[in-house]
Protein backbone atom coordinates (compact mmCIF):
# COMPACT_ATOMS: atom_id res chain seq x y z
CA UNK A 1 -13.47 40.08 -114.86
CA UNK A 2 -15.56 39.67 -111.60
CA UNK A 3 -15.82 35.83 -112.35
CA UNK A 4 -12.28 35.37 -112.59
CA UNK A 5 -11.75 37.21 -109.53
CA UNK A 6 -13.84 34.57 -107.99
CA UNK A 7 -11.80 31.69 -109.03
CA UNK A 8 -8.92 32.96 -107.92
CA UNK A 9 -10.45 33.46 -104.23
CA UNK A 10 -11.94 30.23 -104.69
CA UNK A 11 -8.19 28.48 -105.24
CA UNK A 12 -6.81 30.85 -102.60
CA UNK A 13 -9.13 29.10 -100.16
CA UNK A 14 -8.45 25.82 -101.23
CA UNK A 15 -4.94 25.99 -101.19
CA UNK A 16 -4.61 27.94 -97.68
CA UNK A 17 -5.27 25.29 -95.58
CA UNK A 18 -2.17 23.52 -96.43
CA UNK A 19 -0.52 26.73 -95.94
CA UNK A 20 -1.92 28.23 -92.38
CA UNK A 21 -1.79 24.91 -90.77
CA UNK A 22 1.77 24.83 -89.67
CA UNK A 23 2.88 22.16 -86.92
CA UNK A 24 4.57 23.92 -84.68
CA UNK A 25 4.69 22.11 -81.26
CA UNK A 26 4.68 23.19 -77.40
CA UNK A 27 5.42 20.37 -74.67
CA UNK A 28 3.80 21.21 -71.55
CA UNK A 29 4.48 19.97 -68.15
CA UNK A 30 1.11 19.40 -67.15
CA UNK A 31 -1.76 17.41 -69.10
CA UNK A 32 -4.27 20.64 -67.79
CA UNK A 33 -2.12 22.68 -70.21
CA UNK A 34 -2.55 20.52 -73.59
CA UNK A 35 -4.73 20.59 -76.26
CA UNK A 36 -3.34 16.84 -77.43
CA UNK A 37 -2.36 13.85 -75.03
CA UNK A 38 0.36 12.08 -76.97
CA UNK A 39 2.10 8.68 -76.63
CA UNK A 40 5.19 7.34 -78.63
CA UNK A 41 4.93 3.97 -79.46
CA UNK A 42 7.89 1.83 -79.82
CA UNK A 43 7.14 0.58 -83.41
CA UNK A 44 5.84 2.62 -86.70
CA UNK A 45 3.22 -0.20 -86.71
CA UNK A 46 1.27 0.75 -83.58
CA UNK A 47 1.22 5.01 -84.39
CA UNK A 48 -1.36 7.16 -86.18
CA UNK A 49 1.24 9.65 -86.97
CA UNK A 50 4.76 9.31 -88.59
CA UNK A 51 6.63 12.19 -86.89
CA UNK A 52 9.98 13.91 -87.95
CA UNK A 53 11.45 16.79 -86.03
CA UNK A 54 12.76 19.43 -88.43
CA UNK A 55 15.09 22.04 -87.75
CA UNK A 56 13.39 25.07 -88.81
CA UNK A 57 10.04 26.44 -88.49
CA UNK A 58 9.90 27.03 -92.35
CA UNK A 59 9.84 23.45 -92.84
CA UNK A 60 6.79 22.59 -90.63
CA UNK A 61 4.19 22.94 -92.89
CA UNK A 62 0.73 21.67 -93.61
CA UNK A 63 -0.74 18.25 -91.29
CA UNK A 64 1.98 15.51 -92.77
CA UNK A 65 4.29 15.21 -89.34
CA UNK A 66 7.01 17.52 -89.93
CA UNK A 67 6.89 19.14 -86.23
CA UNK A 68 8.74 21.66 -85.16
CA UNK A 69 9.28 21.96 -81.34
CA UNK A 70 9.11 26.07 -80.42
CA UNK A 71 10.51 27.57 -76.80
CA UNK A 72 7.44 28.92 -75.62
CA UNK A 73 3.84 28.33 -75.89
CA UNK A 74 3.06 31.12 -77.27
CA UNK A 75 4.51 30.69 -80.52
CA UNK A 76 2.79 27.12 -81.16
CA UNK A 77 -0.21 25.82 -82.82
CA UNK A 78 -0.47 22.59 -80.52
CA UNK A 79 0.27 21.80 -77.13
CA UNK A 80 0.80 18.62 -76.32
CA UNK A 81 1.90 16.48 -73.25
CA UNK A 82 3.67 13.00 -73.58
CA UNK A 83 1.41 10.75 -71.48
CA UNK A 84 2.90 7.36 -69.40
CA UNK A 85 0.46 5.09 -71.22
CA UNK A 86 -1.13 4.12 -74.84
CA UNK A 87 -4.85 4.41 -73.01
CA UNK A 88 -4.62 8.13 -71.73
CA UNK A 89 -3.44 9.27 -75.56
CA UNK A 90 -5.59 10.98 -78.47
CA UNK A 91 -2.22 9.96 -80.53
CA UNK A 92 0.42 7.27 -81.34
CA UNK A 93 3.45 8.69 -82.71
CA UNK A 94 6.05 7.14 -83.84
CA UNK A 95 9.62 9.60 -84.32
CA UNK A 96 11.17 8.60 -87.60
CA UNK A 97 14.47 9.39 -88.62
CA UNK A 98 13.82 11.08 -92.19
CA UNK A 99 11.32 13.55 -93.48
CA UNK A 100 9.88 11.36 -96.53
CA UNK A 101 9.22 9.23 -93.93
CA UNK A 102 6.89 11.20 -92.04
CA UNK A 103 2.84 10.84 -92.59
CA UNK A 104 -0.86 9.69 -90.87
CA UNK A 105 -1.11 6.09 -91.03
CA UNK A 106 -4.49 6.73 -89.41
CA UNK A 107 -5.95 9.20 -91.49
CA UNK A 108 -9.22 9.61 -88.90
CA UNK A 109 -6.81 10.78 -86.43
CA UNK A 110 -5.60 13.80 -88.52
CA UNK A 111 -8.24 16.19 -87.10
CA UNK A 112 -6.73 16.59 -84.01
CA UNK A 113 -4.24 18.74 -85.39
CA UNK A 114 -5.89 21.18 -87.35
């Protein structure tokens, strides 16, 4: 009995991570207020992340892209500003125009949103 209650916390915390991190987005107006400098590249070919917008917060779930913009900062798990230039960004995105199309491209980026 006690070692099966074990497994079952043991897949509990394997699986949560998926679950808790969520990908729900903040833009500030001022790059003191981010935790993430972003910049959106012009092709898919020059981005670390694949990013698709999605409608409700339900859908933004786990670290694959799906990003749902909240009103206030309080509700998000990132902040992040849009910076002028590729140089001043932790990330490359790239906005893509349908979920399966979402993903990291540069998997040693993903980090920076956990």
């Amino acid at each position: 009995m006690k070692s099966q209650f074990i497994k079952y916390i043991l897949i509990l915390l394997l699986i949560s991570p998926s679950l808790v991190f969520s990908q729900k987005i903040y833009s500030v107006e001022y790059e003191s207020q981010c935790d993430l400098k972003v910049f959106v590249v012009e092709y898919e070919s020059q981005c670390d992340l694949k990013v698709f917008k999605v409608e409700y917060e339900s859908q933004a779930k786990g670290n694959e892209g799906l990003w749902y913009f909240v009103e206030h900062s309080s509700q998000s798990d990132k902040k992040i500003f849009f910076v002028k230039h590729e140089s001043q960004s932790n990330l490359k995105i790239y906005f893509v125009d349908y979920k399966s199309q979402a993903g990291w491209r540069d998997n040693s980026k993903k980090h920076l949103l956990y």
